[in-house]
N, C-alpha and C. Protein backbone atom coordinates (compact mmCIF):
# COMPACT_ATOMS: atom_id res chain seq x y z
N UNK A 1 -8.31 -20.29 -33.86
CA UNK A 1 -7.96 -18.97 -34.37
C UNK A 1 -8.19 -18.97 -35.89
N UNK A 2 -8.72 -18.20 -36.41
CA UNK A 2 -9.07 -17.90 -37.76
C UNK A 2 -7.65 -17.76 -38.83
N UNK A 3 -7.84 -18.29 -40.01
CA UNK A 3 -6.94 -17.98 -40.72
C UNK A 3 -7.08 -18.10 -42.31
N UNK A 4 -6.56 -17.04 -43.16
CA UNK A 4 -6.54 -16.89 -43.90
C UNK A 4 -5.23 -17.30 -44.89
N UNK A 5 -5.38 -17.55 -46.32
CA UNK A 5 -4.14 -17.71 -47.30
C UNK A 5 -3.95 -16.17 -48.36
N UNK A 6 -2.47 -15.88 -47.99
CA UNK A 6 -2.20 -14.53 -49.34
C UNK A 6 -2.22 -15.23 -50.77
N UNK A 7 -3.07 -14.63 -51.45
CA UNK A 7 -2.14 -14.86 -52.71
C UNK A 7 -1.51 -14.59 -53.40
N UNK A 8 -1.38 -14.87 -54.58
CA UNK A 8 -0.12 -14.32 -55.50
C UNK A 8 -0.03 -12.58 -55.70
N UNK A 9 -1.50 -11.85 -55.55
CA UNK A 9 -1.86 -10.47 -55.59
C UNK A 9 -1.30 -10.03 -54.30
N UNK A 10 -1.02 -10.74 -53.69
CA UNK A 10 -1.50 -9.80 -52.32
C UNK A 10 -2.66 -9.76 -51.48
N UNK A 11 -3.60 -10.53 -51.82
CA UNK A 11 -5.19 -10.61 -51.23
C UNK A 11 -4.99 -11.56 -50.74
N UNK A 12 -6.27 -11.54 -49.72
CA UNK A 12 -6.68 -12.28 -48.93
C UNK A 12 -8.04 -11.94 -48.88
N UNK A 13 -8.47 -13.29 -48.05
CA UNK A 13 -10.31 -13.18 -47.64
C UNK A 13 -10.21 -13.12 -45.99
N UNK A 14 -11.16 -12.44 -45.76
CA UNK A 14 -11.17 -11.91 -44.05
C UNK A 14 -12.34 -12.94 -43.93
N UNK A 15 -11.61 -14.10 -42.37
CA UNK A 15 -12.47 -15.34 -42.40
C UNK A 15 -13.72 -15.03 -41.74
N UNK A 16 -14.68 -15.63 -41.71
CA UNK A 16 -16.30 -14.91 -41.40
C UNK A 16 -15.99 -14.80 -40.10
N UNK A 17 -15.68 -15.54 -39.00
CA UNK A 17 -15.90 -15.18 -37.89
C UNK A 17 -15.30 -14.02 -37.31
N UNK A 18 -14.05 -13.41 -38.29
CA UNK A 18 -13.61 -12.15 -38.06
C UNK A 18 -14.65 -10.89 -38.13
N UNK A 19 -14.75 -11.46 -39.74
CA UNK A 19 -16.14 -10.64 -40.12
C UNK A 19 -17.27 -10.46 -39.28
N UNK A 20 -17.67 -11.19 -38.31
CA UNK A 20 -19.01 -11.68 -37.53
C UNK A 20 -18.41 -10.32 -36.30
N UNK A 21 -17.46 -10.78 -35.57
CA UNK A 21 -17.00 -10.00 -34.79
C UNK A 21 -16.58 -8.29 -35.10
N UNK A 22 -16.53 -7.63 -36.30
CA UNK A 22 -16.45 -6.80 -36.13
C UNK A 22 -17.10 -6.20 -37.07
N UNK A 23 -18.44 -7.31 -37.27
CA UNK A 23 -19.39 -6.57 -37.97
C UNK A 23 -19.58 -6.23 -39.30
N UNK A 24 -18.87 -6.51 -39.50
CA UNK A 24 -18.68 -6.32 -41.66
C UNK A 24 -19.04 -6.28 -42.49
N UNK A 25 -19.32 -5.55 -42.93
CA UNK A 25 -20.15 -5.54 -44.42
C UNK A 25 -19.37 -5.07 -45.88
N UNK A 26 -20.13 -5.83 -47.02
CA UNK A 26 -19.29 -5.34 -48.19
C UNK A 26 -18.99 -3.62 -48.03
N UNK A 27 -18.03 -3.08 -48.53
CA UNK A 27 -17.67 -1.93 -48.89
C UNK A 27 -17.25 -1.30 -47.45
N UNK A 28 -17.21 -1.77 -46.83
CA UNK A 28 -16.62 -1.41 -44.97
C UNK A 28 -14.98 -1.00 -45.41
N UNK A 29 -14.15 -0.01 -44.53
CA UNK A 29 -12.94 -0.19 -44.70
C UNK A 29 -12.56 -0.76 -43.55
N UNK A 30 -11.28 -1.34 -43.87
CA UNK A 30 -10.71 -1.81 -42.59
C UNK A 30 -9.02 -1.07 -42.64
N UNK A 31 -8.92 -0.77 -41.49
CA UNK A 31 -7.48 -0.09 -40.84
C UNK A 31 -6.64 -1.40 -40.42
N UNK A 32 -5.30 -1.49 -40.96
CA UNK A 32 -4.38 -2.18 -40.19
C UNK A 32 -3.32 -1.88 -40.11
N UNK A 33 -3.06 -2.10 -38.47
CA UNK A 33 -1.72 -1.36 -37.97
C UNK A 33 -0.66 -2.01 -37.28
N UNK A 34 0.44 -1.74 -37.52
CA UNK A 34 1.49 -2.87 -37.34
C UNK A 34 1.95 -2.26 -35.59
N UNK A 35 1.97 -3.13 -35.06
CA UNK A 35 2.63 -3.12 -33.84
C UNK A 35 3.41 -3.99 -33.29
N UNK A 36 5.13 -3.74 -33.46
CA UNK A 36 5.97 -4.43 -33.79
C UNK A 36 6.20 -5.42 -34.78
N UNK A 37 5.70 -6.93 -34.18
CA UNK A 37 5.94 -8.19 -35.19
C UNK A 37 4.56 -8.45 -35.44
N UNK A 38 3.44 -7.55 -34.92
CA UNK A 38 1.91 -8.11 -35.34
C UNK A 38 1.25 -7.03 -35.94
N UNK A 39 0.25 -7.50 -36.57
CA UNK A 39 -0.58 -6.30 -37.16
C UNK A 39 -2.37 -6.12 -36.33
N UNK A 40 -2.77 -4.94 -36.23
CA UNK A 40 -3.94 -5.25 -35.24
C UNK A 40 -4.82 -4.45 -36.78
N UNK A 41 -6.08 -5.74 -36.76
CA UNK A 41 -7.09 -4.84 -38.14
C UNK A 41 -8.03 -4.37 -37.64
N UNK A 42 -8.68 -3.49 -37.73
CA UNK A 42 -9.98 -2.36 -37.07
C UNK A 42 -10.91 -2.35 -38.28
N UNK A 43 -11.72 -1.74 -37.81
CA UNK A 43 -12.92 -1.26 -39.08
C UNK A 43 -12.57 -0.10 -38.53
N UNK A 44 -12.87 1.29 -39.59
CA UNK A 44 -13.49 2.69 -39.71
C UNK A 44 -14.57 3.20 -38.81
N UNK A 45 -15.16 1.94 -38.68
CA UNK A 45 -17.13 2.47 -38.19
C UNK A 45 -16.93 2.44 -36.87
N UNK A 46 -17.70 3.18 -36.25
CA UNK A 46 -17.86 3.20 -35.00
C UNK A 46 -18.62 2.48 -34.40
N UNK A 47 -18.40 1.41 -33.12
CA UNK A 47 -19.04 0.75 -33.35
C UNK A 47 -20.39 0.15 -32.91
N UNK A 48 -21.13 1.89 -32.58
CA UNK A 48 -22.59 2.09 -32.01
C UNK A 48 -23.05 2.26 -33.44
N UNK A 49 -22.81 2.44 -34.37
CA UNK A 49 -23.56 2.33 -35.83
C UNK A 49 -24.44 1.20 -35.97
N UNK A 50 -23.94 -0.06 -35.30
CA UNK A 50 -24.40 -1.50 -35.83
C UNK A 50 -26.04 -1.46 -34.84
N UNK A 51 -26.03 -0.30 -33.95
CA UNK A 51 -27.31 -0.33 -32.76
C UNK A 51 -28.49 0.77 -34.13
N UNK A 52 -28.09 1.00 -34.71
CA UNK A 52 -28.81 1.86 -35.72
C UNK A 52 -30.43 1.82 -36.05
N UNK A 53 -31.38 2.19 -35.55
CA UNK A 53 -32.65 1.25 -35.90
C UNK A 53 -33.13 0.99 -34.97
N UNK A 54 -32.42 0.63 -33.56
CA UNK A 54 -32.71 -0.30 -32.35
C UNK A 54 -33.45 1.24 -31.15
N UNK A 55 -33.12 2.18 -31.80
CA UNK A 55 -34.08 3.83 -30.63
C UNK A 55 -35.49 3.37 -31.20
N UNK A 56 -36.25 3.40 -30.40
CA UNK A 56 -37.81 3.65 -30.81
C UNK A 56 -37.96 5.01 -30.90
N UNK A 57 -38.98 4.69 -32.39
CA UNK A 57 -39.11 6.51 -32.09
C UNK A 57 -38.19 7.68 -32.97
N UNK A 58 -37.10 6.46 -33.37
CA UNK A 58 -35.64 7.35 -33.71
C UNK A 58 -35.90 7.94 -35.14
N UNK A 59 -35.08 9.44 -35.31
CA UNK A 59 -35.44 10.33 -36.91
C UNK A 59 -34.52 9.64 -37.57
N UNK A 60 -33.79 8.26 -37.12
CA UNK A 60 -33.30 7.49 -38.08
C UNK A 60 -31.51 8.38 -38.15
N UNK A 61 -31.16 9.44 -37.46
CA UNK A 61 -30.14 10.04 -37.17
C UNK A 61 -29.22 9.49 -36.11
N UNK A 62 -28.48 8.75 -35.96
CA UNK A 62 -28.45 7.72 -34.81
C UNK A 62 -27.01 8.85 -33.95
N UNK A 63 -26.16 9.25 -34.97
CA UNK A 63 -25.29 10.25 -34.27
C UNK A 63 -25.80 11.67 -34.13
N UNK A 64 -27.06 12.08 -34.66
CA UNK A 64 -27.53 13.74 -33.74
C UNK A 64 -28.42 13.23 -32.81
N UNK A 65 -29.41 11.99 -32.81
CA UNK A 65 -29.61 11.60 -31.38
C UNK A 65 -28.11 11.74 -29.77
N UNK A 66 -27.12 10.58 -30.53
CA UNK A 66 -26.17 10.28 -29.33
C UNK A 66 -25.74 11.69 -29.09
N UNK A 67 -25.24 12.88 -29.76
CA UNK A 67 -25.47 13.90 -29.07
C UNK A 67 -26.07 14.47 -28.57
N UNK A 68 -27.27 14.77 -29.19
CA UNK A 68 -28.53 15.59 -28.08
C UNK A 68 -28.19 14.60 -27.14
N UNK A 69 -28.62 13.56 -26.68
CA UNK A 69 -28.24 12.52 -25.54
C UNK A 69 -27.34 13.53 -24.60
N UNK A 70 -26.12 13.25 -25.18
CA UNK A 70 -25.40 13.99 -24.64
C UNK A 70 -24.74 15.23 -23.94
N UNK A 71 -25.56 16.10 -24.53
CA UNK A 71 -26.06 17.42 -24.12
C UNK A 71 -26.89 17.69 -23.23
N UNK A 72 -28.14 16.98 -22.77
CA UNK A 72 -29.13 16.78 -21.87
C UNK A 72 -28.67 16.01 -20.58
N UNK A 73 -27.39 15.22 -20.73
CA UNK A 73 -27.01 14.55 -19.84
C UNK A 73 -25.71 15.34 -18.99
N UNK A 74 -25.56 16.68 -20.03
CA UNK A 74 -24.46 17.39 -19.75
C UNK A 74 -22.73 17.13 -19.72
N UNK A 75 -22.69 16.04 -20.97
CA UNK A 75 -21.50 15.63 -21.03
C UNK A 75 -21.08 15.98 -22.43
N UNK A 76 -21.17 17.42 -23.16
CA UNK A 76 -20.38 17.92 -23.80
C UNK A 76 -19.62 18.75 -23.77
């Protein structure tokens, strides 16, 4: 299990394999939310962003593609 040290600020470093797993990049936010005695950390991004690039063909719009998608498939 991954782990990190606080320091005297209050900071910490988010250990890479966290990072690896949820994709991370400088300037990313991350959400953390306490549930009970634990805290659960999220990213902001959604996390079909990281497929970005991967449509052939794509106007490089990766969320007005997944809608039209969606519209044609009749699930709006």
């Amino acid at each position: 299990m991954p782990t990190s040290t606080l320091t005297s600020k209050g900071q910490t470093t988010v250990p890479k394999k966290v990072r690896e797993v949820l994709d991370l990049e400088e300037g990313d936010k991350l959400t953390w939310e306490i549930r009970g005695g634990k805290v659960a950390v999220t990213t902001d991004r959604p996390a079909f962003y990281r497929w970005e690039g991967v449509i052939k063909n794509s106007s490089g719009d990766v969320v007005k593609e997944m809608e039209e998608a969606r519209k044609r498939r009749g699930r709006v």
